[in-house]
N, C-alpha and C. Protein backbone atom coordinates (compact mmCIF):
# COMPACT_ATOMS: atom_id res chain seq x y z
N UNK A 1 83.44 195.86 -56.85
CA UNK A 1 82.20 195.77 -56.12
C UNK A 1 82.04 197.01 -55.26
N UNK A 2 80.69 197.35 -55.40
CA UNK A 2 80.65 198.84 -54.63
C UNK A 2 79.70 198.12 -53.44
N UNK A 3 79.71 199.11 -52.15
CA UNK A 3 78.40 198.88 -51.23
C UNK A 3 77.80 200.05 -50.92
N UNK A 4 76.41 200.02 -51.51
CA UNK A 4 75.13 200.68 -51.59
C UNK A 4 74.21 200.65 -50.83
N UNK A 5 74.67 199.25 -49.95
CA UNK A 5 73.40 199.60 -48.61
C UNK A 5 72.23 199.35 -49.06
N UNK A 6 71.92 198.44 -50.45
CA UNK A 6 70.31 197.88 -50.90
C UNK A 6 71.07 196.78 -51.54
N UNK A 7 69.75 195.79 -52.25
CA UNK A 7 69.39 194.74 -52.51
C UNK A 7 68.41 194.90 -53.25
N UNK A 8 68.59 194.31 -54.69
CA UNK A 8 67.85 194.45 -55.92
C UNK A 8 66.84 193.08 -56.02
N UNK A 9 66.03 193.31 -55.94
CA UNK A 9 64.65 192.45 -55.64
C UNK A 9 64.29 192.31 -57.37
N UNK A 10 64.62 191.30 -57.59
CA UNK A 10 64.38 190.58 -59.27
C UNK A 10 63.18 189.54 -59.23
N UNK A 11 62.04 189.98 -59.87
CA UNK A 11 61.38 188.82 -60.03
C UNK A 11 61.06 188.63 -61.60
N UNK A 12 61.58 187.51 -61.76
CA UNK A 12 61.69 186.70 -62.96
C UNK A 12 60.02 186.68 -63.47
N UNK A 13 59.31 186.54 -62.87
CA UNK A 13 57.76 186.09 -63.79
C UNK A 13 57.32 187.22 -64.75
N UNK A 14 57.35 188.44 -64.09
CA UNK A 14 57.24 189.78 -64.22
C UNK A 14 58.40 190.82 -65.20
N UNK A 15 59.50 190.07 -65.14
CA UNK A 15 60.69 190.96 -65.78
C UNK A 15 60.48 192.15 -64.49
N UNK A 16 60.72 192.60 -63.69
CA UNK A 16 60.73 193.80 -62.86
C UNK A 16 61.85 193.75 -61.57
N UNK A 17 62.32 194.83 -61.57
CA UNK A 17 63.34 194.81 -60.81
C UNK A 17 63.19 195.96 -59.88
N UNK A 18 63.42 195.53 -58.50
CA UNK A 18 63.26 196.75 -57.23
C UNK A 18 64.25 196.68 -56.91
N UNK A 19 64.66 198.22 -56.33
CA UNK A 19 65.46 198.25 -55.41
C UNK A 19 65.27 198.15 -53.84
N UNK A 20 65.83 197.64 -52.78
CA UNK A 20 65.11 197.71 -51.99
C UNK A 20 66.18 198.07 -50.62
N UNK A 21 66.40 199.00 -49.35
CA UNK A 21 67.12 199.28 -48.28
C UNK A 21 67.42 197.79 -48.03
N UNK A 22 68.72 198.08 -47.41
CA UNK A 22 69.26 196.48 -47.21
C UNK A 22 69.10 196.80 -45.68
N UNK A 23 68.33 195.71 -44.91
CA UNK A 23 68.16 195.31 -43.49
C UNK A 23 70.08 195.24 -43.33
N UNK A 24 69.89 196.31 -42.09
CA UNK A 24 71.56 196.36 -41.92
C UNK A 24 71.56 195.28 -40.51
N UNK A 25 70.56 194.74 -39.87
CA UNK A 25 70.95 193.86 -38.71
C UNK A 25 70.89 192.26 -39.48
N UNK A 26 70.62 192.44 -40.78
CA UNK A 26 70.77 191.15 -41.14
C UNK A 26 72.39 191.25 -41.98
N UNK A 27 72.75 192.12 -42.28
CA UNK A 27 74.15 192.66 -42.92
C UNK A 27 75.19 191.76 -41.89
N UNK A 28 75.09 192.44 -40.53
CA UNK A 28 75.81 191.79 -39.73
C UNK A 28 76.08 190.43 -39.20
N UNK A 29 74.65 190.10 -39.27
CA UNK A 29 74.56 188.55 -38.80
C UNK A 29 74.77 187.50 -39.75
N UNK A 30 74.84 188.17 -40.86
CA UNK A 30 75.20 187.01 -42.00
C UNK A 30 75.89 187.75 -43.25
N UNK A 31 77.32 187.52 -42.79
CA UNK A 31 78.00 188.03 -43.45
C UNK A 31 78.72 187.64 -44.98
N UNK A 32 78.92 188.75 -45.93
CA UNK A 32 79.33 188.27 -47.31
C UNK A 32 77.56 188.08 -48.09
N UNK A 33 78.10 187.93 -49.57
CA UNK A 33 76.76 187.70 -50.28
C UNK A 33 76.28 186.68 -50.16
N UNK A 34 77.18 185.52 -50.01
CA UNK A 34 76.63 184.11 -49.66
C UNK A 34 75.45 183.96 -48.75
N UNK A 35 76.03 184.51 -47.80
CA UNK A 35 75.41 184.42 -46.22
C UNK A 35 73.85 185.41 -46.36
N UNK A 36 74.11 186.97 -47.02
CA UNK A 36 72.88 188.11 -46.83
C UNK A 36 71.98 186.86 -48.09
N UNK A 37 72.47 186.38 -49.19
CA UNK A 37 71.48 186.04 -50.43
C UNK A 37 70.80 184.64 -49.63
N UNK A 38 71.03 183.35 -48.71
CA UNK A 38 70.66 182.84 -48.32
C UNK A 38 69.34 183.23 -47.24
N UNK A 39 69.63 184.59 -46.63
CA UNK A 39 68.63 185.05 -45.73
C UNK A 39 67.74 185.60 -46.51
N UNK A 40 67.91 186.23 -47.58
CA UNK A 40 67.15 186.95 -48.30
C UNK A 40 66.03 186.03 -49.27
């Protein structure tokens, strides 16, 4: 697992995929993928 500091924004209806800057004050406050994919 690498960290890139974004979050790939997938929307299924569309087939399209973004990349998007990962909110780093939400990085902290909810930590691990569990925690950032629940906020997200």
């Amino acid at each position: 697992m690498a960290w890139t500091q974004k979050v790939l924004r997938v929307d299924l209806a569309t087939g399209s995929c973004t990349p998007e800057a990962l909110n780093m004050d939400w990085a902290h406050q909810y930590l691990g993928q569990r925690g950032l994919a629940s906020r997200y």
